[in-house]
PDB file of N, CA and C in Angstrom:
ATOM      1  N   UNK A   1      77.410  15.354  12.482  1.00  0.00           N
ATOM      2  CA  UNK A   1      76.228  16.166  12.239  1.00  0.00           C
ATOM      3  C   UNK A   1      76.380  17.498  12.972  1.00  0.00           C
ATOM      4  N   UNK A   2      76.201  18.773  12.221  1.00  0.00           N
ATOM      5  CA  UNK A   2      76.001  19.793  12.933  1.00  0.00           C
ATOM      6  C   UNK A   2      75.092  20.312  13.242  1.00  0.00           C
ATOM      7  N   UNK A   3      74.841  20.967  14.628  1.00  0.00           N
ATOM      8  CA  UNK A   3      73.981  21.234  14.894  1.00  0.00           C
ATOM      9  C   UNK A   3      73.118  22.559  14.801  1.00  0.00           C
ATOM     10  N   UNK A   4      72.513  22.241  13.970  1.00  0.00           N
ATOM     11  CA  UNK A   4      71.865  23.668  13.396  1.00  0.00           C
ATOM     12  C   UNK A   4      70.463  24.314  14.217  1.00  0.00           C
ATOM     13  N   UNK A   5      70.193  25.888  14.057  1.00  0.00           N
ATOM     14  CA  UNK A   5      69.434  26.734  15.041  1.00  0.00           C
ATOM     15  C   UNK A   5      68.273  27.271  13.921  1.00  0.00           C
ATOM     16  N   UNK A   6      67.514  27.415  15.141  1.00  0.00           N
ATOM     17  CA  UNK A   6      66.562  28.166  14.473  1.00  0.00           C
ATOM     18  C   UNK A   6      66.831  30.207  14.851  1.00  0.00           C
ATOM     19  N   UNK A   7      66.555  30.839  13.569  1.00  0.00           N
ATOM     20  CA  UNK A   7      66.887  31.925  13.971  1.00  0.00           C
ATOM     21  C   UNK A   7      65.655  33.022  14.033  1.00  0.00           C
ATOM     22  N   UNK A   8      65.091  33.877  14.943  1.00  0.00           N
ATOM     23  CA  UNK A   8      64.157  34.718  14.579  1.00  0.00           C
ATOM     24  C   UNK A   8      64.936  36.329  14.963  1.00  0.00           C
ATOM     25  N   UNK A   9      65.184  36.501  13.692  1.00  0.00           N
ATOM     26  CA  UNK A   9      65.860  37.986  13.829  1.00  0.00           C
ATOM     27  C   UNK A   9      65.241  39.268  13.429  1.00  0.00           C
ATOM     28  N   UNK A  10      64.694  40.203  14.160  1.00  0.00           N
ATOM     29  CA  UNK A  10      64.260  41.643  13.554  1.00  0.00           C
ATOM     30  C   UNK A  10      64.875  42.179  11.946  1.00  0.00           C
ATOM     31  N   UNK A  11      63.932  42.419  11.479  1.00  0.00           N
ATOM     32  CA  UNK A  11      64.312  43.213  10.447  1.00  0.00           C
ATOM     33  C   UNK A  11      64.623  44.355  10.689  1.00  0.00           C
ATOM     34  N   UNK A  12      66.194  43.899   9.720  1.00  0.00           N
ATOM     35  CA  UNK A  12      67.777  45.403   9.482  1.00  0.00           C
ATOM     36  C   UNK A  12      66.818  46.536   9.130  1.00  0.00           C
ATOM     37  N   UNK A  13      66.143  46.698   8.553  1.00  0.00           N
ATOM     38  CA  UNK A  13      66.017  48.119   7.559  1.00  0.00           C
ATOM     39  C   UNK A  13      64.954  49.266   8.385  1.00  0.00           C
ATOM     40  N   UNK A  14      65.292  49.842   8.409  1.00  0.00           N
ATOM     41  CA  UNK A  14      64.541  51.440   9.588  1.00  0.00           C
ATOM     42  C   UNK A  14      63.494  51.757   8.888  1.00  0.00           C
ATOM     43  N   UNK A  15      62.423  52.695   9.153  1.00  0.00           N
ATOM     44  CA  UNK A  15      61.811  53.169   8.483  1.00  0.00           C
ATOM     45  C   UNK A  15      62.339  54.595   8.019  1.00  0.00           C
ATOM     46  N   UNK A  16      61.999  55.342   7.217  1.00  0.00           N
ATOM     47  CA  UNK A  16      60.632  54.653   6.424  1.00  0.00           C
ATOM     48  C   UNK A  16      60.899  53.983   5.173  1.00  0.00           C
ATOM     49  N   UNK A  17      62.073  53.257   4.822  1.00  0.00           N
ATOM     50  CA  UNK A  17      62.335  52.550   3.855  1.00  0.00           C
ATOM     51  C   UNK A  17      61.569  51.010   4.081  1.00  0.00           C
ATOM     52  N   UNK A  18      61.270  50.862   5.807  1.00  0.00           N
ATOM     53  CA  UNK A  18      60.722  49.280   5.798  1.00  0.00           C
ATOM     54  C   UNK A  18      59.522  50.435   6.938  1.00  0.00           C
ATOM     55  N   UNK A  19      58.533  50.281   6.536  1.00  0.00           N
ATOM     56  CA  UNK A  19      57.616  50.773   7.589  1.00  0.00           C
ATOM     57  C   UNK A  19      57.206  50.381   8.674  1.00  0.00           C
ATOM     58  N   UNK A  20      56.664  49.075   9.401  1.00  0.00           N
ATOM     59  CA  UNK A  20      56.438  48.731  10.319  1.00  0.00           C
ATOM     60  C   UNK A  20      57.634  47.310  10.716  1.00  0.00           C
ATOM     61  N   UNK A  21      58.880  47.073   9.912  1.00  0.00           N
ATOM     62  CA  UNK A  21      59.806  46.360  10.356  1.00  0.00           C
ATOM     63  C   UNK A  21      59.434  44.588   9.824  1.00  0.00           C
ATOM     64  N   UNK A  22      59.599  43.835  10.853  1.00  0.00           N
ATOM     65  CA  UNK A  22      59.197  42.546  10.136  1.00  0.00           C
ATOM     66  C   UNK A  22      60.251  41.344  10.940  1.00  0.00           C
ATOM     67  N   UNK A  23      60.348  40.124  10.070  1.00  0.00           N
ATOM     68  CA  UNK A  23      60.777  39.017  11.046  1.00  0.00           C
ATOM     69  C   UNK A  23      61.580  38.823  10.102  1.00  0.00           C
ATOM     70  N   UNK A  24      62.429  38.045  10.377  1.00  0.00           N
ATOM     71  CA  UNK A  24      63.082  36.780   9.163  1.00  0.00           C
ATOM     72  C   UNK A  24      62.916  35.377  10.457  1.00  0.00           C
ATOM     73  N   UNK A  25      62.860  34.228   9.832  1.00  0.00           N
ATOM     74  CA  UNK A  25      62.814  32.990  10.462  1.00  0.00           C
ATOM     75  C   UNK A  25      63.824  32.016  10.109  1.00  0.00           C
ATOM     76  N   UNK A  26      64.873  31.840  10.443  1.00  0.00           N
ATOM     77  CA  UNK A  26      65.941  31.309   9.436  1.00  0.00           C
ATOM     78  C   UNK A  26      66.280  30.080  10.449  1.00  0.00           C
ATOM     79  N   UNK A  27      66.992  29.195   9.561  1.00  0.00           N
ATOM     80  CA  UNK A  27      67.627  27.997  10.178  1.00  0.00           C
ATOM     81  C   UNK A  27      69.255  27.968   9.265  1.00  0.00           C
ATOM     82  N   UNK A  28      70.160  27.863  10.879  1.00  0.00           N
ATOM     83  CA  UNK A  28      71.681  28.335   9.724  1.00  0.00           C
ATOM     84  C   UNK A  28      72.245  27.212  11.094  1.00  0.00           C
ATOM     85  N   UNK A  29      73.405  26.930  10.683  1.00  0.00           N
ATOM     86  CA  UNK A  29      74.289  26.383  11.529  1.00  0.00           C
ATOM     87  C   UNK A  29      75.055  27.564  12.682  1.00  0.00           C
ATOM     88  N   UNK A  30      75.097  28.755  11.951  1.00  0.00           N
ATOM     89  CA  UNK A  30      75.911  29.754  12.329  1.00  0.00           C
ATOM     90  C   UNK A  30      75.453  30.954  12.580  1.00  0.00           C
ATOM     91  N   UNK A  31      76.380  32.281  13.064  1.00  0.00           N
ATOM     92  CA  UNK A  31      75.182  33.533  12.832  1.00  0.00           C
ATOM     93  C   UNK A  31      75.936  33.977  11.311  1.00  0.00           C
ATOM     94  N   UNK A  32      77.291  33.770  11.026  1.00  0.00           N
ATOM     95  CA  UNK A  32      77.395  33.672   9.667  1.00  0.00           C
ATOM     96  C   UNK A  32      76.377  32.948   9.090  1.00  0.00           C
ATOM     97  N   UNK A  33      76.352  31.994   9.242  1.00  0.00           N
ATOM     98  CA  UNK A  33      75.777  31.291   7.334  1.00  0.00           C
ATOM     99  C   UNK A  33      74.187  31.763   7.306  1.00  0.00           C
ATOM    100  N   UNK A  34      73.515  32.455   8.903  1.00  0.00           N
ATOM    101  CA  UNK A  34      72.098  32.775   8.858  1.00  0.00           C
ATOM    102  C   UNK A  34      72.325  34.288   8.137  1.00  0.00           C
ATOM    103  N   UNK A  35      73.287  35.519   8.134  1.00  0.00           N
ATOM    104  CA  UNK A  35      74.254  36.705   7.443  1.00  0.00           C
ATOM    105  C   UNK A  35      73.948  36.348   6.477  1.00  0.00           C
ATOM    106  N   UNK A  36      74.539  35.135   5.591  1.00  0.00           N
ATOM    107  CA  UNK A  36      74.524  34.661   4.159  1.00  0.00           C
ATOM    108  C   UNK A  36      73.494  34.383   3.622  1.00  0.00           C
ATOM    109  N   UNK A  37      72.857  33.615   4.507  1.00  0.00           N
ATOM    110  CA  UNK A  37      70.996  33.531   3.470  1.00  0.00           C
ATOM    111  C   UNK A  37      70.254  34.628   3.686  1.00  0.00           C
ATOM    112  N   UNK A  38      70.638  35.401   4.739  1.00  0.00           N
ATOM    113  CA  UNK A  38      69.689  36.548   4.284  1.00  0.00           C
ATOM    114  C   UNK A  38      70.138  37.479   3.486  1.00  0.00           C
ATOM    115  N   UNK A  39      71.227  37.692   3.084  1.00  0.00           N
ATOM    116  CA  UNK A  39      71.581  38.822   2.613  1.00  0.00           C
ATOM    117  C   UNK A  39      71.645  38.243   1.119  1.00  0.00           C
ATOM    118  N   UNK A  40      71.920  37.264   0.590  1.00  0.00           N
ATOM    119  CA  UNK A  40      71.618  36.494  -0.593  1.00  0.00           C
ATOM    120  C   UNK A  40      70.518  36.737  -0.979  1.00  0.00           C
ATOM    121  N   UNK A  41      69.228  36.336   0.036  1.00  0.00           N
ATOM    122  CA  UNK A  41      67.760  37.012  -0.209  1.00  0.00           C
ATOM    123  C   UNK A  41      67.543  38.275  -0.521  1.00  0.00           C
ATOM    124  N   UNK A  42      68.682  39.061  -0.024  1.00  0.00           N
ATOM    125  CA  UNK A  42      68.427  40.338  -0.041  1.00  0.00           C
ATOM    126  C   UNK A  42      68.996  41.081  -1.524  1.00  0.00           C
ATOM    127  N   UNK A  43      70.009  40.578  -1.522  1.00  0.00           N
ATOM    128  CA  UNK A  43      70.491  40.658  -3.096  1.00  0.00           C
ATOM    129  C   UNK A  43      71.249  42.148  -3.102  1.00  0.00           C
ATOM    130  N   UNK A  44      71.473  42.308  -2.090  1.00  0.00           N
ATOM    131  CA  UNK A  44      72.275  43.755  -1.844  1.00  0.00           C
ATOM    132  C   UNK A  44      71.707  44.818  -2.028  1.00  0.00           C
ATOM    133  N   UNK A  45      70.368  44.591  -1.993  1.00  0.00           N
ATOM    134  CA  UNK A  45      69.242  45.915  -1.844  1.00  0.00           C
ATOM    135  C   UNK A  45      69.132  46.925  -0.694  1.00  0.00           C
ATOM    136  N   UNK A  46      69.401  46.537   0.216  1.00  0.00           N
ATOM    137  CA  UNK A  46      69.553  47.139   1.443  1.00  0.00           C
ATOM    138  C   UNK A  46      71.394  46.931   2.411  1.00  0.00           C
ATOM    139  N   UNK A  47      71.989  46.714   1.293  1.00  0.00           N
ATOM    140  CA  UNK A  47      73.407  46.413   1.868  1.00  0.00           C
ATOM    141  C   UNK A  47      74.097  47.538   2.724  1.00  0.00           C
ATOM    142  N   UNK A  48      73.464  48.463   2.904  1.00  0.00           N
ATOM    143  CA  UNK A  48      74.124  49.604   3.636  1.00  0.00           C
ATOM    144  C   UNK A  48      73.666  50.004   5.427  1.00  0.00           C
ATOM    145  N   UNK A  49      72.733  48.949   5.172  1.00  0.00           N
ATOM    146  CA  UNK A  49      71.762  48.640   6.659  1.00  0.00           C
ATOM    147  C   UNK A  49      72.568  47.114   7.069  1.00  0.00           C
ATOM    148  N   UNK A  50      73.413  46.291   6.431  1.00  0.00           N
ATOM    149  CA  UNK A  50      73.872  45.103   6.897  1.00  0.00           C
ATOM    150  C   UNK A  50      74.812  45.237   8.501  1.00  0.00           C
ATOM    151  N   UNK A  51      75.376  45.924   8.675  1.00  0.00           N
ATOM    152  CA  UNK A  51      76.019  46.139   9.602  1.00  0.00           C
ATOM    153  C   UNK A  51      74.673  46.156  11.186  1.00  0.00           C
ATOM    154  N   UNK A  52      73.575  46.147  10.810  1.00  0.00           N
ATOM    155  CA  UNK A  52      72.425  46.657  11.558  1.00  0.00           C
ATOM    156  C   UNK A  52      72.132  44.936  11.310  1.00  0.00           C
ATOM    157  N   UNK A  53      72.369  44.205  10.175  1.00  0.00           N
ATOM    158  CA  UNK A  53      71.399  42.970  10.265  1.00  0.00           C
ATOM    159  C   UNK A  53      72.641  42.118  11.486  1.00  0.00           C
ATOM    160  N   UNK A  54      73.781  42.245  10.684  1.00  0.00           N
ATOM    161  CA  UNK A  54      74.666  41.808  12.016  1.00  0.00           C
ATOM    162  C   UNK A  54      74.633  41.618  13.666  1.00  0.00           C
ATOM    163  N   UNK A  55      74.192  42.563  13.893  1.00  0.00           N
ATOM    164  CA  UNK A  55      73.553  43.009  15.264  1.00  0.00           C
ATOM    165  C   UNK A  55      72.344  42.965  15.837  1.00  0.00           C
ATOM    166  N   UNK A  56      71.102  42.522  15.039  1.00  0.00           N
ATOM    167  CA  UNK A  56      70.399  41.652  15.284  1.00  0.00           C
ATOM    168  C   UNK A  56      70.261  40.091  15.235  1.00  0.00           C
ATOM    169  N   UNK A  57      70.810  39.667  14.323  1.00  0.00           N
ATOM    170  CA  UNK A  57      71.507  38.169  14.250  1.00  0.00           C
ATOM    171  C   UNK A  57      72.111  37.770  15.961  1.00  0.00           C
ATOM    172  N   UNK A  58      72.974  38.499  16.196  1.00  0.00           N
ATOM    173  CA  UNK A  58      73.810  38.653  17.676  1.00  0.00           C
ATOM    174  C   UNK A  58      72.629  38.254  18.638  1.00  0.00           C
ATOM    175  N   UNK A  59      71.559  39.473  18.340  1.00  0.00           N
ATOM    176  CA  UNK A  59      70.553  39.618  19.442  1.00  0.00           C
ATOM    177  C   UNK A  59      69.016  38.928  19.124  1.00  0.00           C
ATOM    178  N   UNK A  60      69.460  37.920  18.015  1.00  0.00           N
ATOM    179  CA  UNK A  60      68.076  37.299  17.794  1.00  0.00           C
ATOM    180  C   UNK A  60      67.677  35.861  19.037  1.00  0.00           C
ATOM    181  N   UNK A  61      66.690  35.576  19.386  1.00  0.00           N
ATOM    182  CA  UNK A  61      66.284  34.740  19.761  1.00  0.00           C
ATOM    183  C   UNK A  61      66.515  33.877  18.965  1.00  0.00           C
ATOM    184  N   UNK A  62      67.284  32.869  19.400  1.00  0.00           N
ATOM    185  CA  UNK A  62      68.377  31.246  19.237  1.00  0.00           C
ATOM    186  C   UNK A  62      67.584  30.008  19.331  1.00  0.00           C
ATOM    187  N   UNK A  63      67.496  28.991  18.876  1.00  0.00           N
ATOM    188  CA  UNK A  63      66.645  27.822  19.474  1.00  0.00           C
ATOM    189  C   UNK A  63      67.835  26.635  18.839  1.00  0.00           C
ATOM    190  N   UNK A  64      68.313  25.791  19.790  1.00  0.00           N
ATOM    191  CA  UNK A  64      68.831  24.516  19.100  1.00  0.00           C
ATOM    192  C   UNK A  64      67.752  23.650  18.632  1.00  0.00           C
ATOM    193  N   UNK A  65      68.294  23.195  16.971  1.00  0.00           N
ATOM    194  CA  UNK A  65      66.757  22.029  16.610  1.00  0.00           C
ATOM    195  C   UNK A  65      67.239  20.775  16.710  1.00  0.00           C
ATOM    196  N   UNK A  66      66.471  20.064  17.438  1.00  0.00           N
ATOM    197  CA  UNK A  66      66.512  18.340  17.900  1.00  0.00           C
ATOM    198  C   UNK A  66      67.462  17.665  16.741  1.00  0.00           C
ATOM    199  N   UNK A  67      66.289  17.992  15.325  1.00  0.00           N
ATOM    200  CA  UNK A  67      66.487  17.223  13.972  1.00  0.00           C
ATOM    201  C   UNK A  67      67.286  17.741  13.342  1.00  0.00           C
ATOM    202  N   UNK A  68      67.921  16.757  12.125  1.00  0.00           N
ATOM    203  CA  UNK A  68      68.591  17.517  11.164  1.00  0.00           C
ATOM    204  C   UNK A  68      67.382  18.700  10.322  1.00  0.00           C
ATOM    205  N   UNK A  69      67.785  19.521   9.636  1.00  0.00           N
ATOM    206  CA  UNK A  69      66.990  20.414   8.869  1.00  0.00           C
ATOM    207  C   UNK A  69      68.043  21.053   7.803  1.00  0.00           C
ATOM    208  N   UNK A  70      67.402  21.249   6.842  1.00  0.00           N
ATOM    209  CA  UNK A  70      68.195  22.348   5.645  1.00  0.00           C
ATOM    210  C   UNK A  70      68.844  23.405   6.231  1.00  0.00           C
ATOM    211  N   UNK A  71      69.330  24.241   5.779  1.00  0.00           N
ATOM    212  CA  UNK A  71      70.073  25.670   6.247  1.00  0.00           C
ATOM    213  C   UNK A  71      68.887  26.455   5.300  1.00  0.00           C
ATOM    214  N   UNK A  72      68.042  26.919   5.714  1.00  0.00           N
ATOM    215  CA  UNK A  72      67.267  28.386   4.647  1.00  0.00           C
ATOM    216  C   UNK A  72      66.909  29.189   5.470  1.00  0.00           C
ATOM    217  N   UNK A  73      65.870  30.069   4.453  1.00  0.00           N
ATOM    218  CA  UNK A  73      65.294  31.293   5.406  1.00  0.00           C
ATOM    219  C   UNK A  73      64.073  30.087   5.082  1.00  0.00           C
ATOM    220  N   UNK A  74      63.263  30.113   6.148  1.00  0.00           N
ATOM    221  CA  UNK A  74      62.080  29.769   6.662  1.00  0.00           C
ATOM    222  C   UNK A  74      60.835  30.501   6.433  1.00  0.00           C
ATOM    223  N   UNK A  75      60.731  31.427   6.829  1.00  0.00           N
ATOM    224  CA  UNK A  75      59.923  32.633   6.691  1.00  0.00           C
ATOM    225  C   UNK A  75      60.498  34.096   7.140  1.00  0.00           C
ATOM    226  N   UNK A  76      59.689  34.579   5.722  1.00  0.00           N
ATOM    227  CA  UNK A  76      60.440  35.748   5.668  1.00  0.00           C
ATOM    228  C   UNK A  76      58.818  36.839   5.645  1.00  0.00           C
ATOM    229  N   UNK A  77      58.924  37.751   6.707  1.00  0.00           N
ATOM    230  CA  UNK A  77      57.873  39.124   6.631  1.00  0.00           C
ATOM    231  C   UNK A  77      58.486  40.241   7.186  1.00  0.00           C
ATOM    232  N   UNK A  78      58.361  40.829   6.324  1.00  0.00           N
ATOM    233  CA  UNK A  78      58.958  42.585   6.175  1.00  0.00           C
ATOM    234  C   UNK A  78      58.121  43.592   5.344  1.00  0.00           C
ATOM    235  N   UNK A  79      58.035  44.743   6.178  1.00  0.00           N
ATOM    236  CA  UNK A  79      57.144  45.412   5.343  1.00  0.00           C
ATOM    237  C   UNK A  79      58.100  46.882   4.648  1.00  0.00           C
TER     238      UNK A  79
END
């Protein structure tokens, strides 16, 4: 079993394309595979700010979860 995290990472995108910023809430095994569901979500709409989601991923607040759980985004708010 691997042990998968909970992720709360700032939203990549600056203003004024994202105005007041936002959360993502993700659960990934990795800071890759948490990279992959968000940017999947993202659908390459903002792919030129990814290098920025990278580096919050790095610097997101981490939590190991007890239980098994899915790999998704959890909650997602961005404005």
């Amino acid at each position: 079993m691997m042990t998968k995290y909970l992720y709360i990472v700032d939203h990549f995108v600056p203003f004024p394309s994202s105005e007041y910023g936002g959360i993502w809430n993700v659960v990934a095994e990795s800071d890759n595979e948490c990279f992959d569901l968000i940017t999947e979500k993202d659908d390459g709409f903002y792919q030129k700010y990814y290098s920025t989601l990278r580096e919050n991923i790095l610097n997101s607040r981490t939590y190991a979860l007890a239980e098994e759980h899915e790999s998704k985004i959890v909650e997602e708010f961005t404005t």
